[in-house]
Protein backbone atom coordinates (compact mmCIF):
# COMPACT_ATOMS: atom_id res chain seq x y z
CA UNK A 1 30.18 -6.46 -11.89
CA UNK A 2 26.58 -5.34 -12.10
CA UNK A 3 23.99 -7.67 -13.13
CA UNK A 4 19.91 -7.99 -13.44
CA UNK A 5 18.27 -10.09 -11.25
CA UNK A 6 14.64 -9.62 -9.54
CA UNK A 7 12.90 -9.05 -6.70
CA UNK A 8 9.53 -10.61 -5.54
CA UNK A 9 6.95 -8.70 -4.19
CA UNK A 10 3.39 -10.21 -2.71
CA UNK A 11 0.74 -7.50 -3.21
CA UNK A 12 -2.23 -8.30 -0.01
CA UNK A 13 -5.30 -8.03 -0.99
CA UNK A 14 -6.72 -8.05 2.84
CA UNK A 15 -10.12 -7.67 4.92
CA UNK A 16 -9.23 -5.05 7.53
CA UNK A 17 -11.83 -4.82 9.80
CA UNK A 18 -12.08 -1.32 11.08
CA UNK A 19 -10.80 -0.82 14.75
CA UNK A 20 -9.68 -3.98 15.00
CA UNK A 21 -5.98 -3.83 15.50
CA UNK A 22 -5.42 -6.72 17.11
CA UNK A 23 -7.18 -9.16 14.09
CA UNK A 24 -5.73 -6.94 11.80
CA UNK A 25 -2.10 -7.82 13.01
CA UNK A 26 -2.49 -11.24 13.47
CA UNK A 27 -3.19 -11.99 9.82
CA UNK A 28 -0.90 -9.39 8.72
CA UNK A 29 1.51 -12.01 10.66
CA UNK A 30 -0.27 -14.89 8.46
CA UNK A 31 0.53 -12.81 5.08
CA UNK A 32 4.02 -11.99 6.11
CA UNK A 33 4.93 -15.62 6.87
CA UNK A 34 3.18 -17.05 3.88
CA UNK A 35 5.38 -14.17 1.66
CA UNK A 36 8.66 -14.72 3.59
CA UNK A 37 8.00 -18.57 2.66
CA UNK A 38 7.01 -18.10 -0.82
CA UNK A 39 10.84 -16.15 -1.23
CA UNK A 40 9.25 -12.68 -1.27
CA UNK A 41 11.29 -9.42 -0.66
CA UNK A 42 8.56 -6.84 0.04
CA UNK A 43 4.84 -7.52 1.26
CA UNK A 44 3.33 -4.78 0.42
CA UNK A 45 -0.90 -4.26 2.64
CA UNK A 46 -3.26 -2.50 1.59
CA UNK A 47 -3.99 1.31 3.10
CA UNK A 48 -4.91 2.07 6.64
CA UNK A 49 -4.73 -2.01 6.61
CA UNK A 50 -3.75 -1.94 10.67
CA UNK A 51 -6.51 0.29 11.90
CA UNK A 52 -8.89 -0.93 9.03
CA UNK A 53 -10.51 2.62 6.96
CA UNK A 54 -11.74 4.10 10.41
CA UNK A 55 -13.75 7.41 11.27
CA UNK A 56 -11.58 8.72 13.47
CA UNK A 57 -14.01 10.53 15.30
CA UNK A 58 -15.92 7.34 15.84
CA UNK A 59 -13.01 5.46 16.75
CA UNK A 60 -10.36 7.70 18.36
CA UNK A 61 -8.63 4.39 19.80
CA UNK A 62 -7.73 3.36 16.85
CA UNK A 63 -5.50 6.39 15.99
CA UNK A 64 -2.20 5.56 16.53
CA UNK A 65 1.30 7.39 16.59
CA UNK A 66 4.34 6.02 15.01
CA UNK A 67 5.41 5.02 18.06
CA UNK A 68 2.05 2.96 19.35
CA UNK A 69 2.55 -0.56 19.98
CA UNK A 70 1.03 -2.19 16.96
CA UNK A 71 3.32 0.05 14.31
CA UNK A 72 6.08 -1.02 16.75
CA UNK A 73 4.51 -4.78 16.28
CA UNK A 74 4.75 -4.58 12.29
CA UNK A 75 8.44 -3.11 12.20
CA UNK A 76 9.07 -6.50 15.16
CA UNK A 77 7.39 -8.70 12.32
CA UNK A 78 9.79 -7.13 9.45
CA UNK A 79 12.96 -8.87 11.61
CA UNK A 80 11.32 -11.77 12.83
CA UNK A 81 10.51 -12.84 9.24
CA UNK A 82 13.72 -11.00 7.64
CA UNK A 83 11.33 -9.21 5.12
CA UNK A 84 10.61 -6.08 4.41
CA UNK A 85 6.64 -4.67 5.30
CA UNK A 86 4.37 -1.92 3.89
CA UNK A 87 1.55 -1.06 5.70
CA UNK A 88 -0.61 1.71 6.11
CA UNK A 89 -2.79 3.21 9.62
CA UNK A 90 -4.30 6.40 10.63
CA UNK A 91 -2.58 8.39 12.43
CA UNK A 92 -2.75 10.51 15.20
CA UNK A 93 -1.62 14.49 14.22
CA UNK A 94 -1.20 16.97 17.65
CA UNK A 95 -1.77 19.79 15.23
CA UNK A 96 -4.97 19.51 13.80
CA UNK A 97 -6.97 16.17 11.69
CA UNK A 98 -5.19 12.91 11.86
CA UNK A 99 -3.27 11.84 8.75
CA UNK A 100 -3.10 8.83 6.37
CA UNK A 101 0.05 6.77 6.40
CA UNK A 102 1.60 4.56 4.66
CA UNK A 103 5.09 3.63 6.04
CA UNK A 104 7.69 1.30 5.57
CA UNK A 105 9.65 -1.34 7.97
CA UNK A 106 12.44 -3.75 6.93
CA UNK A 107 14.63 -6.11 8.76
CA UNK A 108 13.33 -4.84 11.98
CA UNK A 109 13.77 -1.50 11.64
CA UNK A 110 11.42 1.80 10.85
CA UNK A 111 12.71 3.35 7.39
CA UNK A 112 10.57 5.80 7.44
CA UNK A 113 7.03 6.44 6.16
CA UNK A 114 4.66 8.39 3.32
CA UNK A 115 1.61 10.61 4.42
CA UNK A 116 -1.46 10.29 1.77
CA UNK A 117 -1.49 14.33 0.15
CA UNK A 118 -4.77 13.62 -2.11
CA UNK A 119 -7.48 14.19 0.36
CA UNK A 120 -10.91 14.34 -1.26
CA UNK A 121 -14.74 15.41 -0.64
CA UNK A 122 -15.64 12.60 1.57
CA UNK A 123 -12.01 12.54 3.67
CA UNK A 124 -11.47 16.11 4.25
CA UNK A 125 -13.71 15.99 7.22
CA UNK A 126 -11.83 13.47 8.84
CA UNK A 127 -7.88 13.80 7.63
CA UNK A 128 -5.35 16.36 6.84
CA UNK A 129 -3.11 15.80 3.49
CA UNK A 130 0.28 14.95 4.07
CA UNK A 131 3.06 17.65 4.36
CA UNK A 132 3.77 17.35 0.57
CA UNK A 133 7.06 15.18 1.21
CA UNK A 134 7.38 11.91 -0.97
CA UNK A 135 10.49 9.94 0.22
CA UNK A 136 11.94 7.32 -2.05
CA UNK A 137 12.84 4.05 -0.22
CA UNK A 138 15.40 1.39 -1.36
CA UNK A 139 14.86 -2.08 -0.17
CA UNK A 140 16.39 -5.10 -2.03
CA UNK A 141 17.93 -2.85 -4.60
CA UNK A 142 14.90 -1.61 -5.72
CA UNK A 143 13.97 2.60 -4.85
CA UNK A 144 10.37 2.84 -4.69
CA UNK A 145 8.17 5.80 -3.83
CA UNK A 146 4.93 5.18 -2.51
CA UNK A 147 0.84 6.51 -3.34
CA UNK A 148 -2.18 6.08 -1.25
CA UNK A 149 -5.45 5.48 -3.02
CA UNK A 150 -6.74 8.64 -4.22
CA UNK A 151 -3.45 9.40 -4.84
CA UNK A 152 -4.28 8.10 -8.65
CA UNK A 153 -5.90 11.22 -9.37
CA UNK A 154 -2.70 12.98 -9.25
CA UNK A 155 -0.01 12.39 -12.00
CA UNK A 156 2.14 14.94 -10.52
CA UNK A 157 2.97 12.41 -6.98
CA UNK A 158 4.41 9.51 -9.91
CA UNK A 159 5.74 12.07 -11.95
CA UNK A 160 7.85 13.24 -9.10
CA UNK A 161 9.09 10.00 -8.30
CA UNK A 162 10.35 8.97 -11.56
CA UNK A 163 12.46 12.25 -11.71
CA UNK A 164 13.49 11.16 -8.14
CA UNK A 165 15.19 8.09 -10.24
CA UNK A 166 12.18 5.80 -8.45
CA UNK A 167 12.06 2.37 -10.22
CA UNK A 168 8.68 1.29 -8.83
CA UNK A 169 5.36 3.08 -7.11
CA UNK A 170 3.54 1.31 -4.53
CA UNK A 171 -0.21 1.92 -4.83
CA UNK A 172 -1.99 1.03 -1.46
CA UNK A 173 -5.57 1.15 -1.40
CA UNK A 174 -8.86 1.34 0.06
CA UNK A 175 -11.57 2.63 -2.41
CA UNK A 176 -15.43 1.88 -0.74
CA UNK A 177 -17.65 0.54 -2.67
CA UNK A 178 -20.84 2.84 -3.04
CA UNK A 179 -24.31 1.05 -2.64
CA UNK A 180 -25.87 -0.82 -0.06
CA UNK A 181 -24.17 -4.18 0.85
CA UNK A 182 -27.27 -6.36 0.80
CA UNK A 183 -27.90 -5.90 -2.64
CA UNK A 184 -23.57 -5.12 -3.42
CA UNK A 185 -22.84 -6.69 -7.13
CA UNK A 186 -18.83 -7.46 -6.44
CA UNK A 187 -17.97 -7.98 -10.07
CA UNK A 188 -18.73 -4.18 -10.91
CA UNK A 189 -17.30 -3.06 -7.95
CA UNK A 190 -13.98 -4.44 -8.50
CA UNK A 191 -14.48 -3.93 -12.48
CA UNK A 192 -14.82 -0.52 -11.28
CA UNK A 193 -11.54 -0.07 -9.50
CA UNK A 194 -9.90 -2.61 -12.14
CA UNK A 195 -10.48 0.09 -14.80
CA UNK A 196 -9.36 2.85 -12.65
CA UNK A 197 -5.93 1.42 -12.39
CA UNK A 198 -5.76 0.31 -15.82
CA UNK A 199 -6.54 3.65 -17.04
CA UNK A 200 -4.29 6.48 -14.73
CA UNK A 201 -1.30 3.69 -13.21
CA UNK A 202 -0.96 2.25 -16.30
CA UNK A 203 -0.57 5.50 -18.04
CA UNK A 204 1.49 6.86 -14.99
CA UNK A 205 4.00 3.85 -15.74
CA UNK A 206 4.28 4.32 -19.11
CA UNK A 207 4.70 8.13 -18.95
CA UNK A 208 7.77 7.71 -16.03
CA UNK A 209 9.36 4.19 -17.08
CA UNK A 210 7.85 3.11 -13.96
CA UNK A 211 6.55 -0.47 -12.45
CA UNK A 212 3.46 0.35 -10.26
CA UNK A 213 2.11 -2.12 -7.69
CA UNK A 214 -1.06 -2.15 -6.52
CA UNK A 215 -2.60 -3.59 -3.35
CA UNK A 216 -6.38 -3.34 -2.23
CA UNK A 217 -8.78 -3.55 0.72
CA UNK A 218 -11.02 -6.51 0.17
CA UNK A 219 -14.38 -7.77 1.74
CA UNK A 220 -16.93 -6.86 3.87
CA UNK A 221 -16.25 -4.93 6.86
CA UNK A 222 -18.74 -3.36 9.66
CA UNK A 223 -20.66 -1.02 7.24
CA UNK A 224 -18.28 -0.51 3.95
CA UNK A 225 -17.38 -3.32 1.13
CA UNK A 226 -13.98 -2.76 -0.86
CA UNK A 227 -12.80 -4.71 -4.11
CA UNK A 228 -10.10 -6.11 -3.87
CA UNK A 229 -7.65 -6.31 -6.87
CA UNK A 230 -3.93 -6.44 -7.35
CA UNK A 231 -1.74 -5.30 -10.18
CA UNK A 232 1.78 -4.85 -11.23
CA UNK A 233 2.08 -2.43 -14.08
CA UNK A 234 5.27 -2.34 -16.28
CA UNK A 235 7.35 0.73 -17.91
CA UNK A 236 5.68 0.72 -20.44
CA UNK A 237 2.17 0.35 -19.14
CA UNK A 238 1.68 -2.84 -19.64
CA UNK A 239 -0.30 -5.43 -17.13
CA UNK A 240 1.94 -7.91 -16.29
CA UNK A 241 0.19 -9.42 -13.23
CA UNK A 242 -3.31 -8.92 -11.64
CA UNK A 243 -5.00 -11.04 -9.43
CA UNK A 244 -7.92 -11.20 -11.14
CA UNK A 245 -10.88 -10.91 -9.04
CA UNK A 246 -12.20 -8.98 -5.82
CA UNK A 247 -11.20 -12.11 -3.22
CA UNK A 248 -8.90 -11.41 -0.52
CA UNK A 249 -5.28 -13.01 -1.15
CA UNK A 250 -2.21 -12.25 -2.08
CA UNK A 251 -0.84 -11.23 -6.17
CA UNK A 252 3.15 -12.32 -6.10
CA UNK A 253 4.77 -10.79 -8.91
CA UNK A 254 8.65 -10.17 -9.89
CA UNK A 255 10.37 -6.54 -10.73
CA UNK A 256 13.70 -6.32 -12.64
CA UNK A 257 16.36 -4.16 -10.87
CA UNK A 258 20.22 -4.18 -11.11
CA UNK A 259 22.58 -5.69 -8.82
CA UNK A 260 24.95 -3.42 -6.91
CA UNK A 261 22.37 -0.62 -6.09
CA UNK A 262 23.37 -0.82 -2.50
CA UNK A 263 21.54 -2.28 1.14
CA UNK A 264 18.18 -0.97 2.32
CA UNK A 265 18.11 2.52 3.22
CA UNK A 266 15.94 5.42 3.38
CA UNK A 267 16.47 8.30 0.94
């Protein structure tokens, strides 16, 4: 007999310091640990959190394929801990400008992965949009789609998954912060994104009977700040977790879902 029960997630709010893969995974390790022992189902890093928010032109190491080492590292991590892992890298396209993606790893294995389609003044220099497709995972019993950053701008990508029966959205994120970072003022930068998300995911939630998580780039990097700031947004567009302020950490927060919906696949 079906029943409700619920399903942690821990939302990272991490520094990813750009082109540096190998500091990148070892705290990614840290997070995952620190989730697995805290009882949560999903950790869920920010975007492009392995290769940090890279020009690829300036650093063409740090594009990766699917199958580079460090992806292969992350899905490792997903079995070692017995957890499931977002987390997001640039990478490498044969065809043309490399792509955003965001992909997903449980129990060891590759389920398969999301590539960013809202590419804006600023990106479209340096990425291509994704190829339009928007898979819905199910880990845990809970099917989740998943957004990258400017993503927000776009009702139509959450729209989509709640008519793909999606019970939760997975915003990953990596907004710069404009300004010069001797003179950055944090608290508007994060206010800044704060509102954002409050204003289109909570809207987005409400409109599709969705839960939306959100998980930020945070800190200083080489030469770009970003804010920080997790959220969980309920179906009906509530707040019912943020973390609060722009420090890097982790938001744990619990979704509803019903028992019996089946073992982790990829739709």
């Amino acid at each position: 007999m079906n029943g409700k029960k619920t399903i942690k997630v821990a939302l990272v709010q991490m520094n990813c310091e750009k082109a540096e893969i190998d500091r990148n995974l070892g705290l990614m390790r840290d997070y995952i640990s620190a989730g697995r022992a805290a009882g949560a189902d999903i950790v869920c890093f920010p975007e492009m959190n392995v290769t940090g928010y890279i020009d690829p032109g300036q650093y063409p190491d740090a594009v990766l394929s699917l199958e580079h080492p460090a992806i292969e590292r992350v899905v490792s991590l997903s079995g070692e801990y017995a957890t499931s892992v977002i987390a997001g890298f640039v990478e490498a396209n044969p065809g043309g400008k490399p792509y955003i993606n965001q992909f997903v790893a449980s129990d060891g294995k590759l389920l398969g992965f999301y590539r960013k389609k809202t590419i804006k003044e600023g990106e479209e220099n340096w990425f291509a949009p994704g190829d339009g497709r928007q898979p819905v995972f199910t880990v845990s019993g809970l099917a989740f789609g998943l957004a990258i950053c400017a993503d927000i701008d776009d009702p139509a990508i959450f729209a989509q998954y709640a008519g793909m029966s999606a019970a939760a959205v997975f915003e990953c994120a990596a907004p710069g912060l404009y300004g010069e970072q001797e003179t950055r003022n944090w608290s508007s930068g994060h206010a800044w994104w704060r509102d954002n998300c409050w204003e289109k995911l909570g809207k987005y939630a409400a409109e599709g009977a969705l839960y939306i998580g959100v998980a930020t780039q945070a800190g200083r990097t080489k030469d770009e700040d970003f804010p920080g700031g997790g959220y969980l947004f309920g179906p009906r567009g509530e707040r019912l977790a943020e973390s609060g302020d722009w420090a890097e950490g982790v938001l744990y927060a619990e979704i509803p879902i019903q028992e019996g919906t089946g073992d982790p696949e990829h739709v």
